[in-house]
PDB file of N, CA and C in Angstrom:
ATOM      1  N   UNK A   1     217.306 -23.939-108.882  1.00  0.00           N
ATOM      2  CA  UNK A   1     216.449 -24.397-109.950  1.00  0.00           C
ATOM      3  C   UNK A   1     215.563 -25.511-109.394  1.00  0.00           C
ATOM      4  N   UNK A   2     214.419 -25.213-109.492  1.00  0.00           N
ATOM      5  CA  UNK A   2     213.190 -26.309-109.310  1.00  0.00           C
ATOM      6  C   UNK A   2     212.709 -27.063-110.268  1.00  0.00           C
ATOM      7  N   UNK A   3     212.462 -28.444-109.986  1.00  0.00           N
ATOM      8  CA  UNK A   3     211.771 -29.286-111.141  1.00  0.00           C
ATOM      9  C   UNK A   3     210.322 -29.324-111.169  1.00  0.00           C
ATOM     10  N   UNK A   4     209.766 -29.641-112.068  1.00  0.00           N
ATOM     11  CA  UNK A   4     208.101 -29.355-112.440  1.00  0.00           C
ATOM     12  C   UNK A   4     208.085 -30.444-113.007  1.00  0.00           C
ATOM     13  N   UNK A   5     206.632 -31.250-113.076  1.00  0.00           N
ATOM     14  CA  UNK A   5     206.272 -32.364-113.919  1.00  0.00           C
ATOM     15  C   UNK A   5     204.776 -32.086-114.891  1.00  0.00           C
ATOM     16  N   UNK A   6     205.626 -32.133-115.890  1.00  0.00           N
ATOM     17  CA  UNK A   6     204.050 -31.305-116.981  1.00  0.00           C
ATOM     18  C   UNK A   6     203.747 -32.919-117.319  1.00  0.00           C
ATOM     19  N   UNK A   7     202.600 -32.650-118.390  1.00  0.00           N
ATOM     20  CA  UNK A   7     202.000 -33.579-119.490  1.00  0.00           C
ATOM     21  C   UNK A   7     202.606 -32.685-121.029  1.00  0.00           C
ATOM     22  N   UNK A   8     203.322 -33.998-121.388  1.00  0.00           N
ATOM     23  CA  UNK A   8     202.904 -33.519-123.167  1.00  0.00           C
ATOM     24  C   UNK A   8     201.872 -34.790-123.725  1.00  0.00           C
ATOM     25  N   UNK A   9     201.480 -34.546-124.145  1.00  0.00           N
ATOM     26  CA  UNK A   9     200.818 -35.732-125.215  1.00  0.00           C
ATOM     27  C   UNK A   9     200.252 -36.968-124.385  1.00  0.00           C
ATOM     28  N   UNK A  10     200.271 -36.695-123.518  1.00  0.00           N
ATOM     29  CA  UNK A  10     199.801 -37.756-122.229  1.00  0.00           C
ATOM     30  C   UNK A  10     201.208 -38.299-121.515  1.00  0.00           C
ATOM     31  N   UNK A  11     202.099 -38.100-122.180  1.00  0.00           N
ATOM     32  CA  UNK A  11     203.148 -38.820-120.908  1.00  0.00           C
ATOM     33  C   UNK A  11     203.791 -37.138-120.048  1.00  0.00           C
ATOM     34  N   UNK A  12     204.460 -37.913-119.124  1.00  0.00           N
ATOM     35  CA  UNK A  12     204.554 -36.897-118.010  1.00  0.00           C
ATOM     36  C   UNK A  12     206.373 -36.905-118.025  1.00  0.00           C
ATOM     37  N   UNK A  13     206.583 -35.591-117.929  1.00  0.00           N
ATOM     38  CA  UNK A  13     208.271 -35.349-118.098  1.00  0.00           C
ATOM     39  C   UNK A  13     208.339 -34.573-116.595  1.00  0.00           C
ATOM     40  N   UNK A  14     209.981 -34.083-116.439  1.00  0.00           N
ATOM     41  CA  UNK A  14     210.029 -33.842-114.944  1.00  0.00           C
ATOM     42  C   UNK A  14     211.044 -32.652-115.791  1.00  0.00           C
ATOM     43  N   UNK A  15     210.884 -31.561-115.928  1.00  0.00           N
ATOM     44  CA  UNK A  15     211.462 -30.634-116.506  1.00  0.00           C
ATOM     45  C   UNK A  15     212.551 -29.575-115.278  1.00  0.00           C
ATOM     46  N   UNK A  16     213.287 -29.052-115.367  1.00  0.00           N
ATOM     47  CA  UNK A  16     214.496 -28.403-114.632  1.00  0.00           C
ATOM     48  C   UNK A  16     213.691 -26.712-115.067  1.00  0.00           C
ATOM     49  N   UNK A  17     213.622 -25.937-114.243  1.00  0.00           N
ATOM     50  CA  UNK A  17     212.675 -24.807-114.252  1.00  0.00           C
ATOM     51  C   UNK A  17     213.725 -23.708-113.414  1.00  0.00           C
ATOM     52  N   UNK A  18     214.249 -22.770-113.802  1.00  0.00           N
ATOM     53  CA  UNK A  18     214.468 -20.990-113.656  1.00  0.00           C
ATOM     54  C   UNK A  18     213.799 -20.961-112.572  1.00  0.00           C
ATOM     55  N   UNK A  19     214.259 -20.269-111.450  1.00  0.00           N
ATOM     56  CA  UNK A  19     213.306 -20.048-110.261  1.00  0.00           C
ATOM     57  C   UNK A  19     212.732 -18.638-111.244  1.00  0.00           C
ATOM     58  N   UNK A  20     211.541 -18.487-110.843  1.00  0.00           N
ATOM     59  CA  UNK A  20     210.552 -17.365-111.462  1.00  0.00           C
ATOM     60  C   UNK A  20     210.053 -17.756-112.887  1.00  0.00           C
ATOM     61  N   UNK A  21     210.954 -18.669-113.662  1.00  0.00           N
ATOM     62  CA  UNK A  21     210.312 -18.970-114.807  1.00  0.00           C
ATOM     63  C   UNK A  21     209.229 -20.214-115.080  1.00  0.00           C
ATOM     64  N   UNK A  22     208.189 -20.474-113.741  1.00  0.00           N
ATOM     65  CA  UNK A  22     207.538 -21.510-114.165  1.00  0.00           C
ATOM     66  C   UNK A  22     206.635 -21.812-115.052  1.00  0.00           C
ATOM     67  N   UNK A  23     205.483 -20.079-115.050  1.00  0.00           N
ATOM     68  CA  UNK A  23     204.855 -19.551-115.984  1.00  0.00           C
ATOM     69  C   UNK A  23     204.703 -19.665-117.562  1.00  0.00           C
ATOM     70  N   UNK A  24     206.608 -19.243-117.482  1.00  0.00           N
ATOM     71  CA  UNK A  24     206.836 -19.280-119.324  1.00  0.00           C
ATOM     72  C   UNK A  24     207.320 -20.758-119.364  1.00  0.00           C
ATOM     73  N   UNK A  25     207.589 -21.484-118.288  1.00  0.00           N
ATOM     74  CA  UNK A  25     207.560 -22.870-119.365  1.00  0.00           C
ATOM     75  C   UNK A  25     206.604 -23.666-118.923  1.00  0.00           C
ATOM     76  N   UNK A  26     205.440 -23.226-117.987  1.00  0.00           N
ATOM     77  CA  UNK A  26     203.998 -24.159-118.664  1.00  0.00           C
ATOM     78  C   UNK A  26     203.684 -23.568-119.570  1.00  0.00           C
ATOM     79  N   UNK A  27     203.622 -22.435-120.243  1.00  0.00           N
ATOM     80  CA  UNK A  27     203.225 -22.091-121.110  1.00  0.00           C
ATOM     81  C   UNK A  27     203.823 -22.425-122.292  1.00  0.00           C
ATOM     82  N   UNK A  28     205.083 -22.954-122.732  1.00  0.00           N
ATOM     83  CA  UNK A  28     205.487 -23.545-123.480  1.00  0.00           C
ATOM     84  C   UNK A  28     205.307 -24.708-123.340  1.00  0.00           C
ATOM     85  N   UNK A  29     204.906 -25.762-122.236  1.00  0.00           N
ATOM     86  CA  UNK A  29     205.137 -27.074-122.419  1.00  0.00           C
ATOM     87  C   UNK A  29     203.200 -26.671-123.023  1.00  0.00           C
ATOM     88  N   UNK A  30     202.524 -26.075-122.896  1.00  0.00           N
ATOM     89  CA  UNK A  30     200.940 -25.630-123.391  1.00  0.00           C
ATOM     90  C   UNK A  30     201.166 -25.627-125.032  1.00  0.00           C
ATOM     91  N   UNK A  31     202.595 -24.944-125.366  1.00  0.00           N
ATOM     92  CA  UNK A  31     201.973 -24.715-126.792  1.00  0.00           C
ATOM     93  C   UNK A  31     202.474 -26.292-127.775  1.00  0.00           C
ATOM     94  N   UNK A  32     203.684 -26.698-127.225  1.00  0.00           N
ATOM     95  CA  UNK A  32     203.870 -28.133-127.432  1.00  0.00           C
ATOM     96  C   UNK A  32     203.613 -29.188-127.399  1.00  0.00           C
ATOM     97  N   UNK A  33     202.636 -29.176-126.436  1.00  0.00           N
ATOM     98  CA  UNK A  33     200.992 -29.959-126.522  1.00  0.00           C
ATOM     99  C   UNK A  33     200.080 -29.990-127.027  1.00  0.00           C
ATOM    100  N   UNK A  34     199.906 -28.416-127.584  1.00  0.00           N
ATOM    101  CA  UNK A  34     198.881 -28.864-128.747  1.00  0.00           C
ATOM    102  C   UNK A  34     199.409 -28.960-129.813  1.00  0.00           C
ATOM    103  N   UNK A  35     200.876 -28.508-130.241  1.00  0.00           N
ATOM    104  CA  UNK A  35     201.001 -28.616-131.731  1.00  0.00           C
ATOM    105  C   UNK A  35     201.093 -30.085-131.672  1.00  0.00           C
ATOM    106  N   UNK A  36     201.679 -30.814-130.770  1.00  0.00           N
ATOM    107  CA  UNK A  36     201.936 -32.229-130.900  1.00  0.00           C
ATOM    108  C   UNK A  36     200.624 -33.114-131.463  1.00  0.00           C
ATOM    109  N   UNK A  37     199.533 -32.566-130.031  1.00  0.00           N
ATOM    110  CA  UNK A  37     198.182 -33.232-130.239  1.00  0.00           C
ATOM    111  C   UNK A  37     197.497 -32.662-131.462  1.00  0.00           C
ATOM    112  N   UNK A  38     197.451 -31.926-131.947  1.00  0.00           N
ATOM    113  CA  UNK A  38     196.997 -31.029-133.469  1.00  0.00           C
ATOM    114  C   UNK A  38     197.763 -32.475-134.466  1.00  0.00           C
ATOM    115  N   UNK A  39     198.856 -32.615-134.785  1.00  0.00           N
ATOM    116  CA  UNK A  39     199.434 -33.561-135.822  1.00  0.00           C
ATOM    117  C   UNK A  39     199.130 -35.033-135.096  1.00  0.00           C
ATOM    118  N   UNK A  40     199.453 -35.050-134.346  1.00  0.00           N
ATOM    119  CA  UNK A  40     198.333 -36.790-133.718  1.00  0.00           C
ATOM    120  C   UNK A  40     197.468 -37.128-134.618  1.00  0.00           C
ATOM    121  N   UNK A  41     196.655 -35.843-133.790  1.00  0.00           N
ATOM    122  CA  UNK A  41     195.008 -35.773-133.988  1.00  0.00           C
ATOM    123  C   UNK A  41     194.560 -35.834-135.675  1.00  0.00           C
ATOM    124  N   UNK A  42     195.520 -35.563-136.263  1.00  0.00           N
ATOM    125  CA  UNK A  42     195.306 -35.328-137.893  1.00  0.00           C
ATOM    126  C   UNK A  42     195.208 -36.459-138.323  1.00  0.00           C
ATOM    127  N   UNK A  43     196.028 -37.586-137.821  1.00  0.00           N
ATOM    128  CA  UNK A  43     195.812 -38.804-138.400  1.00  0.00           C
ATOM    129  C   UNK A  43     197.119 -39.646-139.253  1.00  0.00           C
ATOM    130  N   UNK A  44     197.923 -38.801-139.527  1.00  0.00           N
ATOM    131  CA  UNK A  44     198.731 -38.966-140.369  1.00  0.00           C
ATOM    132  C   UNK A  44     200.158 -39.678-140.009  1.00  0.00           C
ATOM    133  N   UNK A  45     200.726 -38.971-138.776  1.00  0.00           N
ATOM    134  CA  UNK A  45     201.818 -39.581-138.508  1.00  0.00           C
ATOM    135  C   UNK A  45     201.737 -40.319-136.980  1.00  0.00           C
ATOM    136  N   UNK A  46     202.136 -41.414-137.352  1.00  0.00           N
ATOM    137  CA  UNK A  46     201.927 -42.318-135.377  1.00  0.00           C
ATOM    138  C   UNK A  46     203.047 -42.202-134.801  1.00  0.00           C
ATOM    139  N   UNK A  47     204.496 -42.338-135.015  1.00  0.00           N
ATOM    140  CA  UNK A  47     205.200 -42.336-134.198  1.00  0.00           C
ATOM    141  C   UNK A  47     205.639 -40.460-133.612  1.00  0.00           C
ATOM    142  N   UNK A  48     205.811 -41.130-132.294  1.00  0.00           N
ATOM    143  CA  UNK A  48     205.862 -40.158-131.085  1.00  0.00           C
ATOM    144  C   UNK A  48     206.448 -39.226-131.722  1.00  0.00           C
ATOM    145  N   UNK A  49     208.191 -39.727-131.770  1.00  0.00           N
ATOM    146  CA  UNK A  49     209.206 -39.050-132.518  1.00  0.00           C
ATOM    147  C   UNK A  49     209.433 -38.000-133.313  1.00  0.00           C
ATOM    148  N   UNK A  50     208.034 -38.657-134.324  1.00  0.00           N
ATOM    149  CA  UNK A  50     207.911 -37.877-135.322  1.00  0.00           C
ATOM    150  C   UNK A  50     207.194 -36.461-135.517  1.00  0.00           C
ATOM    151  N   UNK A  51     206.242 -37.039-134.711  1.00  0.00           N
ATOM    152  CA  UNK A  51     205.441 -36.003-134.228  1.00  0.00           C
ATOM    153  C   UNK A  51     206.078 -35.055-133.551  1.00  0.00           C
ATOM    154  N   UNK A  52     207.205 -34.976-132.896  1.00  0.00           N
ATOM    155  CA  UNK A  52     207.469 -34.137-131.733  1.00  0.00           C
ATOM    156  C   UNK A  52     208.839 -33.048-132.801  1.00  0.00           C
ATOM    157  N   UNK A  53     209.510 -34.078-133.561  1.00  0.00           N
ATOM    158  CA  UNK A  53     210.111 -33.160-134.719  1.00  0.00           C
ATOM    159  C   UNK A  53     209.141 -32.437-135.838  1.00  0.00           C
ATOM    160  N   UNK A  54     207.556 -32.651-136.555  1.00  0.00           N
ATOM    161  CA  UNK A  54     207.172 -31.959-136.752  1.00  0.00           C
ATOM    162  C   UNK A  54     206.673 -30.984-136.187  1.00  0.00           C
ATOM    163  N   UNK A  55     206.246 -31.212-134.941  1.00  0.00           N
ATOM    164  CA  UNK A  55     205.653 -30.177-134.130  1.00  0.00           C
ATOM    165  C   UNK A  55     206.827 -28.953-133.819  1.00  0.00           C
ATOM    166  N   UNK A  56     207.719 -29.188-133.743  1.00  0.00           N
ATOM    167  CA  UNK A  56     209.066 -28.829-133.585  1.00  0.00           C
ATOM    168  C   UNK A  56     209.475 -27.426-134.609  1.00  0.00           C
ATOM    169  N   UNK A  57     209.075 -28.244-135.890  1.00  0.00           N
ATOM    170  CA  UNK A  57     209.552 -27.639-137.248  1.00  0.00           C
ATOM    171  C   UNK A  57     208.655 -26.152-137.275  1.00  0.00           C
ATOM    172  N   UNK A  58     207.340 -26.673-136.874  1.00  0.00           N
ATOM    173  CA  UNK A  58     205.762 -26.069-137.082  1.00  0.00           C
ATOM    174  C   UNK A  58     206.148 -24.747-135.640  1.00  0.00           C
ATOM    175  N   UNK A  59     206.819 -24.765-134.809  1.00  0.00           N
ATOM    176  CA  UNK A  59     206.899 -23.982-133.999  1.00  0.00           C
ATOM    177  C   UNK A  59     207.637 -22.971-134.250  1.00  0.00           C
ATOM    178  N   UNK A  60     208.985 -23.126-135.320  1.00  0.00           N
ATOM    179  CA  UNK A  60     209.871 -22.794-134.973  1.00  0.00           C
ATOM    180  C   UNK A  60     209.623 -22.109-136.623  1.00  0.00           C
ATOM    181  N   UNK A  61     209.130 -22.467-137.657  1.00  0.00           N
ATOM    182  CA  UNK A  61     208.828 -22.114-138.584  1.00  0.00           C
ATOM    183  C   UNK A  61     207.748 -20.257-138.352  1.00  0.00           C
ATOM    184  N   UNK A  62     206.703 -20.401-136.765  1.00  0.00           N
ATOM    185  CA  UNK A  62     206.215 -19.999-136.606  1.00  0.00           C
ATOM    186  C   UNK A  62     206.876 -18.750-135.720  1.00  0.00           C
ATOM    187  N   UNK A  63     207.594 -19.203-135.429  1.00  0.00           N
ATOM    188  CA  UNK A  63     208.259 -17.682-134.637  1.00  0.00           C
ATOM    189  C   UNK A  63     209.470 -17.196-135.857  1.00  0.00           C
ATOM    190  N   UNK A  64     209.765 -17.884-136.337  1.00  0.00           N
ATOM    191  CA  UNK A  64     210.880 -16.980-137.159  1.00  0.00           C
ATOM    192  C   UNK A  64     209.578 -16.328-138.408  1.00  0.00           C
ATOM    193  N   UNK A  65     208.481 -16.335-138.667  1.00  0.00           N
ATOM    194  CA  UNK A  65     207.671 -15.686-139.052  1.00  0.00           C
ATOM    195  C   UNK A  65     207.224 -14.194-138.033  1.00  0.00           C
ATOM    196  N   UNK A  66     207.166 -14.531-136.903  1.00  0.00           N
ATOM    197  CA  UNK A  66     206.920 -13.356-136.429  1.00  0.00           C
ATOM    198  C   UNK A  66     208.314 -12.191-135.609  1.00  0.00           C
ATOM    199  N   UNK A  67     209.107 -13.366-136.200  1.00  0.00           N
ATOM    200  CA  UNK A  67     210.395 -12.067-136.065  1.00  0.00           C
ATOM    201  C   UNK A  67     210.602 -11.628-137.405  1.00  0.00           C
ATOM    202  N   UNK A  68     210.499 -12.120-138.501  1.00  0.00           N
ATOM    203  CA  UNK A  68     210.448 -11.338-139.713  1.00  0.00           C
ATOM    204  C   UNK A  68     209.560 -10.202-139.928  1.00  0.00           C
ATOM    205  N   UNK A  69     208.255 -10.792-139.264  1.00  0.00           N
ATOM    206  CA  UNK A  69     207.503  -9.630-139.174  1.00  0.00           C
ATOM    207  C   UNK A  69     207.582  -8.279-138.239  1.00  0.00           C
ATOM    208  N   UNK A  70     208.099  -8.848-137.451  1.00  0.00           N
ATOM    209  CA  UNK A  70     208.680  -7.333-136.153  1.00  0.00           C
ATOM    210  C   UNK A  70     209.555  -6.959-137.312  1.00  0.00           C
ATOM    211  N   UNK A  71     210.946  -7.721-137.418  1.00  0.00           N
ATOM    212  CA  UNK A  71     211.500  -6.648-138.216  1.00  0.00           C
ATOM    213  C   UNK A  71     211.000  -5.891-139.468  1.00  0.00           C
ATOM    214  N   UNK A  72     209.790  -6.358-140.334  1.00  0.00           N
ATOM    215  CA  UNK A  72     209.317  -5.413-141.080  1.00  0.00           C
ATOM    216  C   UNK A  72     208.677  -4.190-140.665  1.00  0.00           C
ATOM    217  N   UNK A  73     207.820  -4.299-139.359  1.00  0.00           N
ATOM    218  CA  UNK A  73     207.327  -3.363-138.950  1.00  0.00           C
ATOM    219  C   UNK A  73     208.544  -2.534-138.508  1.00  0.00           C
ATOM    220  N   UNK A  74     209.153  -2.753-137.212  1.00  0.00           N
ATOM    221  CA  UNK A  74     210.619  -2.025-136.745  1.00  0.00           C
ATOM    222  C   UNK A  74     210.756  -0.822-138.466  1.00  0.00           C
ATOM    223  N   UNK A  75     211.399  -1.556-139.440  1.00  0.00           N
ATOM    224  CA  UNK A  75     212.010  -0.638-140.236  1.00  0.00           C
ATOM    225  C   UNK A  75     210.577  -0.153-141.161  1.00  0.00           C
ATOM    226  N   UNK A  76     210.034  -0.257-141.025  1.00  0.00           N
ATOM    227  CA  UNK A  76     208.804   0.844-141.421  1.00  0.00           C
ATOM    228  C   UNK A  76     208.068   1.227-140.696  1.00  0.00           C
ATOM    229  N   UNK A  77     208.757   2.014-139.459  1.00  0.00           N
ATOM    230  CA  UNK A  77     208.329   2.634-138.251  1.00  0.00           C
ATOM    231  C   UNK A  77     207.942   3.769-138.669  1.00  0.00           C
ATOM    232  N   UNK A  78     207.334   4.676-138.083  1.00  0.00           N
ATOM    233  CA  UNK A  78     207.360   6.003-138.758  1.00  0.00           C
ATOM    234  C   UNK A  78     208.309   7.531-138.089  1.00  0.00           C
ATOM    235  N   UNK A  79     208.640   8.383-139.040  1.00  0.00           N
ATOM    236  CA  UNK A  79     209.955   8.906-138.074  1.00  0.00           C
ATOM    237  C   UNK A  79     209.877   9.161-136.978  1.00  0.00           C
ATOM    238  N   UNK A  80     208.924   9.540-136.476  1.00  0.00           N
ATOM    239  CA  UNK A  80     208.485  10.045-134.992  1.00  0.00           C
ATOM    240  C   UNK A  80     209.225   8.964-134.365  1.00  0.00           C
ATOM    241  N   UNK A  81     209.281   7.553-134.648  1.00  0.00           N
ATOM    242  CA  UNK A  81     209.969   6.762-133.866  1.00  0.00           C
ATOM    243  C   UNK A  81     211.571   7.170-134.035  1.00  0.00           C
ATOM    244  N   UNK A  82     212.087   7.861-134.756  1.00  0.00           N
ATOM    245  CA  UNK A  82     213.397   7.705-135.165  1.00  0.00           C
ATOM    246  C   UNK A  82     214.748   8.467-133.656  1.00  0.00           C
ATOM    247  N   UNK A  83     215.511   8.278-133.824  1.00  0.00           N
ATOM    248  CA  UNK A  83     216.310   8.762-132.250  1.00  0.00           C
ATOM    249  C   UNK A  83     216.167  10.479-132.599  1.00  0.00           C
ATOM    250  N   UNK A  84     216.047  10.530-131.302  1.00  0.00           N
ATOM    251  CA  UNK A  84     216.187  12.035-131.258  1.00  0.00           C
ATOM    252  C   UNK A  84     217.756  12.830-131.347  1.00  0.00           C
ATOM    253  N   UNK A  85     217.243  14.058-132.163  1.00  0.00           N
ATOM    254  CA  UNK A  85     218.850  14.586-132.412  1.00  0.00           C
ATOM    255  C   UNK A  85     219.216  15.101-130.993  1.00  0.00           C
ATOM    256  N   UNK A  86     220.713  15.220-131.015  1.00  0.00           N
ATOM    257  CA  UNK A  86     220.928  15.971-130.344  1.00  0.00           C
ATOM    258  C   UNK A  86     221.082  17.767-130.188  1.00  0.00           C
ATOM    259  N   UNK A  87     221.219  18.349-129.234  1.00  0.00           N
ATOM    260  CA  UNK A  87     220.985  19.834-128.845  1.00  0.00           C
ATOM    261  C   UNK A  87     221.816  20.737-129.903  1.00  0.00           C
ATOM    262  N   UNK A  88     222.673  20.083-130.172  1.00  0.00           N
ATOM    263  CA  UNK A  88     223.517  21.273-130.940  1.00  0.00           C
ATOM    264  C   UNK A  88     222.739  20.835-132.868  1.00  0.00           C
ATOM    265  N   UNK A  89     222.761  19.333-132.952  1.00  0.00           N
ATOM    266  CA  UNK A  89     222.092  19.229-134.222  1.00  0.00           C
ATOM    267  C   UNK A  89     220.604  19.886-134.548  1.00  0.00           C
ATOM    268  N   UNK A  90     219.872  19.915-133.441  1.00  0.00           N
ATOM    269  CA  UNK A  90     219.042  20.815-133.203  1.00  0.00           C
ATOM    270  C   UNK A  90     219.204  22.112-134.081  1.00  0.00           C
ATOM    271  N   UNK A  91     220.106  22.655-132.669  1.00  0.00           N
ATOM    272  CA  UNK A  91     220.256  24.300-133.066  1.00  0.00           C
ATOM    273  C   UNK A  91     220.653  24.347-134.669  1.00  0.00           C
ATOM    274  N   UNK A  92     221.863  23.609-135.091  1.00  0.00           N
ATOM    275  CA  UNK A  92     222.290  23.569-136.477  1.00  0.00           C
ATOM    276  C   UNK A  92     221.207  23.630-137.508  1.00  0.00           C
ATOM    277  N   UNK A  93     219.815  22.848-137.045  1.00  0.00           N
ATOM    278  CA  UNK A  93     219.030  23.115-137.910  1.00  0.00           C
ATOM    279  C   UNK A  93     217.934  24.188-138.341  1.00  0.00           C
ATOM    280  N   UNK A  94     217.804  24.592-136.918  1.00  0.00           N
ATOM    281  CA  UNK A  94     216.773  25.680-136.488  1.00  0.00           C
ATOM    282  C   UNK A  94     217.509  26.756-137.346  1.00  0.00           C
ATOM    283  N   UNK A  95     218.922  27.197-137.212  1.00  0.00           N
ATOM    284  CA  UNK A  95     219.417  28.432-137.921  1.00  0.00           C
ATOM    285  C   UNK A  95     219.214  27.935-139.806  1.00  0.00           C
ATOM    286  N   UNK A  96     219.334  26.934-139.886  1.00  0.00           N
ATOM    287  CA  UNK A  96     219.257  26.815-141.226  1.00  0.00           C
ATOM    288  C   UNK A  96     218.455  27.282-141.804  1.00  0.00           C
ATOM    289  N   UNK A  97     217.203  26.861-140.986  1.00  0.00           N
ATOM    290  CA  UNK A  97     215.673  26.906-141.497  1.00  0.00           C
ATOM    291  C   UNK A  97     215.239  28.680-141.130  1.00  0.00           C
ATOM    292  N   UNK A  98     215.860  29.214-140.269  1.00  0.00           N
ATOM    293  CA  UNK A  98     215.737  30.375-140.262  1.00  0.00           C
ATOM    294  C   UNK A  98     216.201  31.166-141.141  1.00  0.00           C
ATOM    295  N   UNK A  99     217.711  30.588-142.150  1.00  0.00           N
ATOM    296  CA  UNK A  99     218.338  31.219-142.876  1.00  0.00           C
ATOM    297  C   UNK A  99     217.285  31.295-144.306  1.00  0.00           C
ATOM    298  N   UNK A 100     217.139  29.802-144.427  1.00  0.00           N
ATOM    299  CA  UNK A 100     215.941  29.711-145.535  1.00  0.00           C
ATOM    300  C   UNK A 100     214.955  30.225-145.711  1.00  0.00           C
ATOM    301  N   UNK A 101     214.329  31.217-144.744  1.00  0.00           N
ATOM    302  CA  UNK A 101     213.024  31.787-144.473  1.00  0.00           C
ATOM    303  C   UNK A 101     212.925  33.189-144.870  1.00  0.00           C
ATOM    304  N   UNK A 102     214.636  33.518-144.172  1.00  0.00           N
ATOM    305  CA  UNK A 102     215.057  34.746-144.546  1.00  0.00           C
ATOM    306  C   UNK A 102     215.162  35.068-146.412  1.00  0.00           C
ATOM    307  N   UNK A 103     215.820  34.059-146.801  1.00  0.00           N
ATOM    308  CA  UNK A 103     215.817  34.049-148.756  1.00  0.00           C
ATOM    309  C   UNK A 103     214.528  34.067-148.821  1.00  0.00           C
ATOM    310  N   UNK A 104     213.665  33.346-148.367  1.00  0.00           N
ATOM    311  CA  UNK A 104     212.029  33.446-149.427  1.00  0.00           C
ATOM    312  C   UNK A 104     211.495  34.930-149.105  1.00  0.00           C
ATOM    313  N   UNK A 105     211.644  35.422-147.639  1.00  0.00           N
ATOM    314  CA  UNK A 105     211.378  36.740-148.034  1.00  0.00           C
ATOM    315  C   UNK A 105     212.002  37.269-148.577  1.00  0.00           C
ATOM    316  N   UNK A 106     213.387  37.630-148.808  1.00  0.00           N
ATOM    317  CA  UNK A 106     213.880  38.147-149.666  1.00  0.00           C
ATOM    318  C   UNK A 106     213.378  38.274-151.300  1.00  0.00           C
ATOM    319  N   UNK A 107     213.274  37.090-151.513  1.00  0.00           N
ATOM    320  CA  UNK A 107     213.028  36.483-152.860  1.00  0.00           C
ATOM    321  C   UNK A 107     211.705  36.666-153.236  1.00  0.00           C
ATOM    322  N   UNK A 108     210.793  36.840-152.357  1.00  0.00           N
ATOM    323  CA  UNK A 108     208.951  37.477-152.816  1.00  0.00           C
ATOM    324  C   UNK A 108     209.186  38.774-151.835  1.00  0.00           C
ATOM    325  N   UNK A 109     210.077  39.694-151.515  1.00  0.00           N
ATOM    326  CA  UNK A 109     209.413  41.323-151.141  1.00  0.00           C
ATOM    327  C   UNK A 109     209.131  42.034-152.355  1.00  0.00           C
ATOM    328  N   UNK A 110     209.737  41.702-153.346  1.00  0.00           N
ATOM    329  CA  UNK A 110     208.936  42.619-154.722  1.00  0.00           C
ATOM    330  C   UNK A 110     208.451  42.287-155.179  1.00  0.00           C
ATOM    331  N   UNK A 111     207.563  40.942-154.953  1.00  0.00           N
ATOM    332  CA  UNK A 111     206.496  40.590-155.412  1.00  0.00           C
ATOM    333  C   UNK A 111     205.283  41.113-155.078  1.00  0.00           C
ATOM    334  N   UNK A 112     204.231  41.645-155.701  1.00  0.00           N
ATOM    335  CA  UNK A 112     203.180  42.422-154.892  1.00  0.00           C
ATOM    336  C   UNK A 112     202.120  41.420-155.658  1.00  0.00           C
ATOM    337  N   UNK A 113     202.110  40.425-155.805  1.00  0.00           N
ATOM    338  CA  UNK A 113     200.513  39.314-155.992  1.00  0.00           C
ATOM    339  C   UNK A 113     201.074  38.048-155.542  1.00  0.00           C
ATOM    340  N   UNK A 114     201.241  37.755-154.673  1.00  0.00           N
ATOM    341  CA  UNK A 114     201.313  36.393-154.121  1.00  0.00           C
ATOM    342  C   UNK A 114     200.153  35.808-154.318  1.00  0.00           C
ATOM    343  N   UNK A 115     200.021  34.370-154.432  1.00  0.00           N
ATOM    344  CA  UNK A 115     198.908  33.389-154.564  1.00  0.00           C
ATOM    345  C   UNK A 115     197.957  33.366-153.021  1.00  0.00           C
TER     346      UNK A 115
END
């Protein structure tokens, strides 16, 4: 594990880094910088602290929004996404539907005006 030294908010931290993961955590120490500097910048709250637990709230508020939303999409997938049957449930159905095909002709050969 390698250490990295980002900026948040102007001060400088020395963060413990995943070999290969340096990417995803500048890119997180990126999005924690601006939510931080976004509520700064607003005017409203001065201490550091505070800021760094709203920014916090505001992040985390924000991804459990977009896992609610995967999971809405996920379960209103459309069936094509759904698992594929297997070979014999297959066949089980193919004869069904063949059996059913067989009754409707049955059931319209003495019919002589179909629609």
């Amino acid at each position: 594990m390698k250490q990295i030294e980002v900026q948040i908010m102007g001060q400088s931290y020395l963060l413990g880094c995943p070999d290969g993961g340096e990417a995803q955590l500048r890119d997180a120490v990126d999005r924690v910088d601006a939510a931080m500097c976004k509520i700064r910048d607003a005017g409203k709250v001065k201490a550091r602290d505070r800021i760094a637990v709203l920014a916090s709230l505001n992040l985390a508020f924000d991804l459990a929004a977009q896992q609610t939303a995967a999971a809405a999409a996920a379960a209103s997938a459309p069936a094509a996404m759904a698992p594929v049957r297997e070979i014999g449930e297959a066949g089980e159905a193919d004869a069904k539907a063949a059996q059913l095909i067989q009754k409707l002709d049955q059931a319209l050969a003495g019919d002589d005006h179909l629609l």
